[in-house]
C-alpha atoms as a PDB file:
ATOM      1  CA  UNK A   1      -5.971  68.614  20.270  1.00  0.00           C
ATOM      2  CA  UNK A   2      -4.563  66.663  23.082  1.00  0.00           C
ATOM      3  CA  UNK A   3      -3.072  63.363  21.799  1.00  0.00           C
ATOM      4  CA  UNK A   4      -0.776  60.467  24.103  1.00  0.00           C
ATOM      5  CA  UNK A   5       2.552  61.353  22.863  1.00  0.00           C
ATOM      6  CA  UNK A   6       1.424  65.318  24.423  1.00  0.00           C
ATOM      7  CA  UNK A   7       0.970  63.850  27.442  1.00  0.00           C
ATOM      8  CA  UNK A   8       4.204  62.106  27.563  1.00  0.00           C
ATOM      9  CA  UNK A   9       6.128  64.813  26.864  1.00  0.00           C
ATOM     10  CA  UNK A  10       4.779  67.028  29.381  1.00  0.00           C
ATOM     11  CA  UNK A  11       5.247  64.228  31.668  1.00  0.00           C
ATOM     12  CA  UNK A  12       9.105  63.899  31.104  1.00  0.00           C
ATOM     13  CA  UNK A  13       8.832  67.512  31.116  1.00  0.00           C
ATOM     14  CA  UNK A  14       7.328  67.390  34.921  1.00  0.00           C
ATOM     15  CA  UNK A  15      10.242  64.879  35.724  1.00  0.00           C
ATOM     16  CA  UNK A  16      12.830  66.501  34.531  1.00  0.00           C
ATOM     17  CA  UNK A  17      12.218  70.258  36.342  1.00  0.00           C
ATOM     18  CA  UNK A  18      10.810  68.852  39.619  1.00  0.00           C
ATOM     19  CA  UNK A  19      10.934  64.988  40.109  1.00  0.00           C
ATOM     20  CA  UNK A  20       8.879  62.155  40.235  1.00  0.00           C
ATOM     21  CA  UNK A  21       6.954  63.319  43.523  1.00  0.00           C
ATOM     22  CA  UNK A  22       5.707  66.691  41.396  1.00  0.00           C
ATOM     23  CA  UNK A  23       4.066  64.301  38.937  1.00  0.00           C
ATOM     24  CA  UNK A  24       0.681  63.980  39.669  1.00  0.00           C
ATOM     25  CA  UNK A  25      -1.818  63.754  37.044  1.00  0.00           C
ATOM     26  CA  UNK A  26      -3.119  66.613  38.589  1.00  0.00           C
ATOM     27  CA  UNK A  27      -0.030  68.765  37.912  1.00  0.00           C
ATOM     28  CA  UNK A  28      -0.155  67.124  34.644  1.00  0.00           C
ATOM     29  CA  UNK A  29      -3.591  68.222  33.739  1.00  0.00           C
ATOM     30  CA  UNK A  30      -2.812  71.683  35.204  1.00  0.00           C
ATOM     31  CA  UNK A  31       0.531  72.075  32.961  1.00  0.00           C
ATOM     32  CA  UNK A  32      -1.283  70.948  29.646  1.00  0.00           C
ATOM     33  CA  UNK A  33      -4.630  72.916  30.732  1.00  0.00           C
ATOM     34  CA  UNK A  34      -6.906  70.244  30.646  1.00  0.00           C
ATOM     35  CA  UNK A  35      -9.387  68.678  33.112  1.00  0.00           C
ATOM     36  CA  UNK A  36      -7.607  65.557  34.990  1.00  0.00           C
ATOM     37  CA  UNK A  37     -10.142  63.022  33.439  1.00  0.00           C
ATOM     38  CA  UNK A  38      -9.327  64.316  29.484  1.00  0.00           C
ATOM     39  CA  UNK A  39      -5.842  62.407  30.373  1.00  0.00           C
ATOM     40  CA  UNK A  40      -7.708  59.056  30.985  1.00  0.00           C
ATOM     41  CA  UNK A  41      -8.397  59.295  27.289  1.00  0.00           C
ATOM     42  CA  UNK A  42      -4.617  58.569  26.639  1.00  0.00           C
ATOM     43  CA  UNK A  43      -3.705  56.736  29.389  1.00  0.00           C
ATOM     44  CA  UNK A  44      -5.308  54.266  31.273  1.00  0.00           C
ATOM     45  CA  UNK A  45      -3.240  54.792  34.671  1.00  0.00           C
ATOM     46  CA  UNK A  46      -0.337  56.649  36.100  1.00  0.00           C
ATOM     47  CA  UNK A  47       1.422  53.499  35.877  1.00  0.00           C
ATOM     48  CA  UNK A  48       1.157  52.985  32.434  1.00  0.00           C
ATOM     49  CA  UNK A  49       1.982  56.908  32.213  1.00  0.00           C
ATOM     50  CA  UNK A  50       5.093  55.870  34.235  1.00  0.00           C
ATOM     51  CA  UNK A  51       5.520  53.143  31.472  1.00  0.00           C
ATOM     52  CA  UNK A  52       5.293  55.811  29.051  1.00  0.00           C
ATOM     53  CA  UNK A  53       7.890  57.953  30.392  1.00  0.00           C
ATOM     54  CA  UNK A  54      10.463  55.505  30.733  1.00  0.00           C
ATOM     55  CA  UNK A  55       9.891  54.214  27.087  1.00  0.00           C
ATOM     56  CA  UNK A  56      10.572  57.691  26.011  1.00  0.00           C
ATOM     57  CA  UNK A  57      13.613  58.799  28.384  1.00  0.00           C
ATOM     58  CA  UNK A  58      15.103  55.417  26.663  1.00  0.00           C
ATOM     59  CA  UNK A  59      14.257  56.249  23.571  1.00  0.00           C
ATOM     60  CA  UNK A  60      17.878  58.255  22.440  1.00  0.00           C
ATOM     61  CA  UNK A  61      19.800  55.108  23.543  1.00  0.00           C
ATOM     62  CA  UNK A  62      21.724  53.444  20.625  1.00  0.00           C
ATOM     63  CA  UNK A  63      20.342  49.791  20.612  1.00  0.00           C
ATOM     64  CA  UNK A  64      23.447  47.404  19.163  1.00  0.00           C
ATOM     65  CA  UNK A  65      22.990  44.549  16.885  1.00  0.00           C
ATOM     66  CA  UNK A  66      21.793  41.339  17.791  1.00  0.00           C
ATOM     67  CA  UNK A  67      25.007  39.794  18.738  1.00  0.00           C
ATOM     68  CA  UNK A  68      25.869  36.905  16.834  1.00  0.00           C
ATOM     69  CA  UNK A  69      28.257  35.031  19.701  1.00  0.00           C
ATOM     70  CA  UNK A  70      29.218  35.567  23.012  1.00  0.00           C
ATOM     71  CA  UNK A  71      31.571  38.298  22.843  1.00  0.00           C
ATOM     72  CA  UNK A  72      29.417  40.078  20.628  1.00  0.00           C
ATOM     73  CA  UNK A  73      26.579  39.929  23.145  1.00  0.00           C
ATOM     74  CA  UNK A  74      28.920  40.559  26.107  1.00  0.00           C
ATOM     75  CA  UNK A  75      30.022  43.902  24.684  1.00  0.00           C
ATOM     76  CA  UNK A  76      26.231  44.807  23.611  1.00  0.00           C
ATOM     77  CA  UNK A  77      25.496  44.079  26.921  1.00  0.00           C
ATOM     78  CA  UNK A  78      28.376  46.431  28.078  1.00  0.00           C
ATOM     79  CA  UNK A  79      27.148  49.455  25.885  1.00  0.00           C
ATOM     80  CA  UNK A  80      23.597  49.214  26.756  1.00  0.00           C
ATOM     81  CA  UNK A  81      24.575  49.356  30.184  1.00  0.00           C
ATOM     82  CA  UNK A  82      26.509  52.395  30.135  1.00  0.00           C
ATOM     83  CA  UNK A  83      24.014  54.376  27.681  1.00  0.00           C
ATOM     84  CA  UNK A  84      20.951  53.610  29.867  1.00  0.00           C
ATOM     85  CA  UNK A  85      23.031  55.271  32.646  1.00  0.00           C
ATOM     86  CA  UNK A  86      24.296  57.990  30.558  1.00  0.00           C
ATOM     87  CA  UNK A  87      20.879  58.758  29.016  1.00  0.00           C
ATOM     88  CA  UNK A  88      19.457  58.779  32.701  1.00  0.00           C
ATOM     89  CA  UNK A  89      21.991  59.653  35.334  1.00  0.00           C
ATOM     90  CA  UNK A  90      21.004  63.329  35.032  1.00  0.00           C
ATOM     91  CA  UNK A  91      17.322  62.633  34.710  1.00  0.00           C
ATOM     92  CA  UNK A  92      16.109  63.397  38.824  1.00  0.00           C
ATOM     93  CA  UNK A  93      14.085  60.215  39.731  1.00  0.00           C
ATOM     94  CA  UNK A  94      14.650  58.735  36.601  1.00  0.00           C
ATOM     95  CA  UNK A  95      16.047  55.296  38.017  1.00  0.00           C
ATOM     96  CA  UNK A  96      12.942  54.758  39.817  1.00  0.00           C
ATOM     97  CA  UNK A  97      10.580  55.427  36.707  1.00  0.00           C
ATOM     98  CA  UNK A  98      12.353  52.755  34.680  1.00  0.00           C
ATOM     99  CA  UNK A  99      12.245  50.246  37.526  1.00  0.00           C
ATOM    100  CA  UNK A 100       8.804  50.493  38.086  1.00  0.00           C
ATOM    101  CA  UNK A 101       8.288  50.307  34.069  1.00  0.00           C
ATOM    102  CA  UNK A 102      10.368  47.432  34.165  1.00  0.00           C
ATOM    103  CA  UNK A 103       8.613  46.107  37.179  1.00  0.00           C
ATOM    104  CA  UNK A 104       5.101  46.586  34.882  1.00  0.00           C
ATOM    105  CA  UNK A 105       5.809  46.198  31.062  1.00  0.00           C
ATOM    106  CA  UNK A 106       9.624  45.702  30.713  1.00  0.00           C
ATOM    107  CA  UNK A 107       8.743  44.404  26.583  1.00  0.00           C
ATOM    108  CA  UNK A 108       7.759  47.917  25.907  1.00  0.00           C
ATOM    109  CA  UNK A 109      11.625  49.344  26.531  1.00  0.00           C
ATOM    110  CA  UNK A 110      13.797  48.497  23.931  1.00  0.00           C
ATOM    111  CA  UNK A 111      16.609  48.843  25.518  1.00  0.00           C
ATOM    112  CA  UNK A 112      15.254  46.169  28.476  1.00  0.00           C
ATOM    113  CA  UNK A 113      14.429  43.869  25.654  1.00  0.00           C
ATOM    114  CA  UNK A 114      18.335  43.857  23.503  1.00  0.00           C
ATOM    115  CA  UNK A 115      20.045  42.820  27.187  1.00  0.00           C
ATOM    116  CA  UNK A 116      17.679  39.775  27.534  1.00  0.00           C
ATOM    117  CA  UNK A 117      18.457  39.126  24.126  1.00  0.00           C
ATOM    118  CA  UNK A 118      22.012  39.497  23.995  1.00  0.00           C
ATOM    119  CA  UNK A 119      22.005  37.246  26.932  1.00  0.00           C
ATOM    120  CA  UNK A 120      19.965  34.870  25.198  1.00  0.00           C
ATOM    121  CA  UNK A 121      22.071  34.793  22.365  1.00  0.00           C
ATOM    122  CA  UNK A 122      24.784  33.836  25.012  1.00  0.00           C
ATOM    123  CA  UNK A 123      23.576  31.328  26.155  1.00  0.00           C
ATOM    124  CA  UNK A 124      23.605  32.878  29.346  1.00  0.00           C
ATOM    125  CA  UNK A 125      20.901  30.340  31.958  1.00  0.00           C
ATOM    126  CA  UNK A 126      18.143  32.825  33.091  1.00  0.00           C
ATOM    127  CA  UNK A 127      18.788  35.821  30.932  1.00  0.00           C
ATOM    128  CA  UNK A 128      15.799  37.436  32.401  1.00  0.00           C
ATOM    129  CA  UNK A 129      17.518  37.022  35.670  1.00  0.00           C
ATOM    130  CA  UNK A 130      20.868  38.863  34.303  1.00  0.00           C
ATOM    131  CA  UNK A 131      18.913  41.444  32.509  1.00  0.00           C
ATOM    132  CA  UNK A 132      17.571  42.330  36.061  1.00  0.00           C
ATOM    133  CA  UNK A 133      20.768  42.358  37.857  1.00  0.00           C
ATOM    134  CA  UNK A 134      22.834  44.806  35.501  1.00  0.00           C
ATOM    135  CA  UNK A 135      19.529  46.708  35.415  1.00  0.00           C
ATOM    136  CA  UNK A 136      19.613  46.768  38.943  1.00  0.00           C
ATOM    137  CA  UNK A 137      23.648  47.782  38.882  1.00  0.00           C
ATOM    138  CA  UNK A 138      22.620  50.788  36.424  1.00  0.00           C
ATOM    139  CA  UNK A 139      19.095  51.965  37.924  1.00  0.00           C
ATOM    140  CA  UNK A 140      20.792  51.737  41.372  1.00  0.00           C
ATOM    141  CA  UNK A 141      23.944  53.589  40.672  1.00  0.00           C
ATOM    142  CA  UNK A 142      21.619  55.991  38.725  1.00  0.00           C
ATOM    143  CA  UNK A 143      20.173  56.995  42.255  1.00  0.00           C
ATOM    144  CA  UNK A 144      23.019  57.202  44.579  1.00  0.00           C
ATOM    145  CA  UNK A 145      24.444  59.675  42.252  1.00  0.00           C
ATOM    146  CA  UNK A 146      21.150  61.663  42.252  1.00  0.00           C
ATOM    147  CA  UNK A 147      20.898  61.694  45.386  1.00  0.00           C
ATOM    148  CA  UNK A 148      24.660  62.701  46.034  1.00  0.00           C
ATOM    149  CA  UNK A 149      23.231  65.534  44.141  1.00  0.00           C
ATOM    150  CA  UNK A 150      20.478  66.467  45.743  1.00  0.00           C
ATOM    151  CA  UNK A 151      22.160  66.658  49.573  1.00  0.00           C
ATOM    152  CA  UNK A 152      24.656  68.470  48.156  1.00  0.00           C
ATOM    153  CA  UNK A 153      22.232  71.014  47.320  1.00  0.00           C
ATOM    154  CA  UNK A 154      20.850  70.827  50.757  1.00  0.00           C
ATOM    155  CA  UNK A 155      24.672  71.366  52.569  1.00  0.00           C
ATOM    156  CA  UNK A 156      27.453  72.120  49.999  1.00  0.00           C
ATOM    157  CA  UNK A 157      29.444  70.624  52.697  1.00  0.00           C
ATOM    158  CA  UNK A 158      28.372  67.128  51.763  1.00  0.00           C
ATOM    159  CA  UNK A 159      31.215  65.428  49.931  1.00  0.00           C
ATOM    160  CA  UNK A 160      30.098  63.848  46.376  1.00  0.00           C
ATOM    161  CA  UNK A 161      29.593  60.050  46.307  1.00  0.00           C
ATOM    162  CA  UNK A 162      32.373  57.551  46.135  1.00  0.00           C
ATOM    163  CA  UNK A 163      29.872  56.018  43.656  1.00  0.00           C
ATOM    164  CA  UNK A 164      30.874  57.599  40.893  1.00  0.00           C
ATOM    165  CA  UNK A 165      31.863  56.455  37.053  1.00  0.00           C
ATOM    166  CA  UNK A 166      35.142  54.590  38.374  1.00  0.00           C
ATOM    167  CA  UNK A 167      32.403  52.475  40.811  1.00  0.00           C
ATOM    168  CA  UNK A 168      29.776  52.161  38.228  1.00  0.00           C
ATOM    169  CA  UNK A 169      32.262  51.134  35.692  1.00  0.00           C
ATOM    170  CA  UNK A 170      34.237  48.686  38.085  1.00  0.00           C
ATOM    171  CA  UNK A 171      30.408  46.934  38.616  1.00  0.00           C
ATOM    172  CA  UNK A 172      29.669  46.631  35.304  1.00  0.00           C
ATOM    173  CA  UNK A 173      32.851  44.799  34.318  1.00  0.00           C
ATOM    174  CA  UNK A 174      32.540  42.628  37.492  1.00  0.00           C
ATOM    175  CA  UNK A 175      29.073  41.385  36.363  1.00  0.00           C
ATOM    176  CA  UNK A 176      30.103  40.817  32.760  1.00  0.00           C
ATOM    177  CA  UNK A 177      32.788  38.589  34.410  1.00  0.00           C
ATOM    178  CA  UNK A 178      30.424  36.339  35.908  1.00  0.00           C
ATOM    179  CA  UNK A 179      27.979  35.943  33.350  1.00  0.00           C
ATOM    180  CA  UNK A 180      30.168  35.568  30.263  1.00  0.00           C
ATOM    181  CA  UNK A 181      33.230  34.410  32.289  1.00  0.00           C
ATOM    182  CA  UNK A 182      36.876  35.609  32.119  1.00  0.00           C
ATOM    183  CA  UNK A 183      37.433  35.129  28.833  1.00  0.00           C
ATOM    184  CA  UNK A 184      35.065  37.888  28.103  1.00  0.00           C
ATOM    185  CA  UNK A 185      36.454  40.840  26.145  1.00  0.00           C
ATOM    186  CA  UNK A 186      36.896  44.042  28.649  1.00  0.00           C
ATOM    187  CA  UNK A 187      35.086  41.918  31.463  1.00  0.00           C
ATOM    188  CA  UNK A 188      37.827  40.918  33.589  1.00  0.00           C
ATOM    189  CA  UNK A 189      37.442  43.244  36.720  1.00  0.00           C
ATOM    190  CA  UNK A 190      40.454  45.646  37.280  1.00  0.00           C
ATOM    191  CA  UNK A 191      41.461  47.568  40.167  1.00  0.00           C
ATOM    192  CA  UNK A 192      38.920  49.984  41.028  1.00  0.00           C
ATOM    193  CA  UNK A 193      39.110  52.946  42.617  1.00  0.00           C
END
């Protein structure tokens, strides 16, 4: 019997082989051999699909404590950061799943919810503010690396992107700067690359 979290699975399933453009609810229906309407039983839209599949590509991400200070929330901050990347860099079209999620029902990802916290916890002034902007840092270098990937599949002779870890990473820290200020631990930007 078909039942929501069926649904969602095949969905990431859809993602994962052939993108975000191959997931239709028609291919849907066709991959779980059902009629396009039985899916309307279980979800109300494709966005709240969408919703669906980001909740569950976040799902394997470690959330940290509630921080207790500002350092604490700084590095939680810092961790959440790089496993949202980690747990979606290799996902194609992942980054723009979880911004639209984000964009709809951002309370339904955990993940989403422990960086407003954390900043909150700081003391940080608009926290929902900050959680967008290192959201937008990950979800953005998310897809320039996919996309590195997917013209280098088009002409090998494309070189990969300067946007790598080292870029990512250097971001990150400069972000973490500026919202927790320079006496925040591993914040202060280094040289990068």
């Amino acid at each position: 019997m078909l039942d929501r979290e069926q649904v969602e699975a095949t969905a990431v399933d859809i993602l994962t082989r052939f993108g975000l453009a191959d997931l239709s609810m028609r291919r849907l229906a066709r991959e779980l051999d059902v009629q396009v309407g039985a899916l309307y039983w279980h979800v109300k839209n494709k966005q709240e699909l969408l919703v669906g599949v980001a909740t569950r590509l976040l799902d394997g991400i470690a959330i940290p404590p509630a921080p207790i200070d500002r350092d604490s929330a700084c590095e939680a901050v810092g961790e959440l950061a790089r496993g949202i990347r980690a747990s979606l860099v290799n996902v194609p079209d992942s980054a723009e799943v979880v911004q639209v999620a984000q964009s709809l029902q951002s309370d339904a990802l955990a993940p989403l919810n422990r960086l407003r916290t954390s900043f909150e916890a700081a003391g940080v002034e608009n926290a929902a503010w900050a959680q967008h902007l290192v959201m937008n840092h990950v979800l953005g270098s998310i897809a320039v690396a996919q996309e590195s990937v997917r013209l280098a599949a088009v002409d090998p002779g494309v070189a990969g992107s300067p946007h790598g870890d080292d870029a990512f990473e250097w971001g990150l820290l400069v972000i973490l700067h500026g919202l927790f200020g320079p006496t925040a631990p591993g914040a202060c930007p280094h040289q990068g690359p």
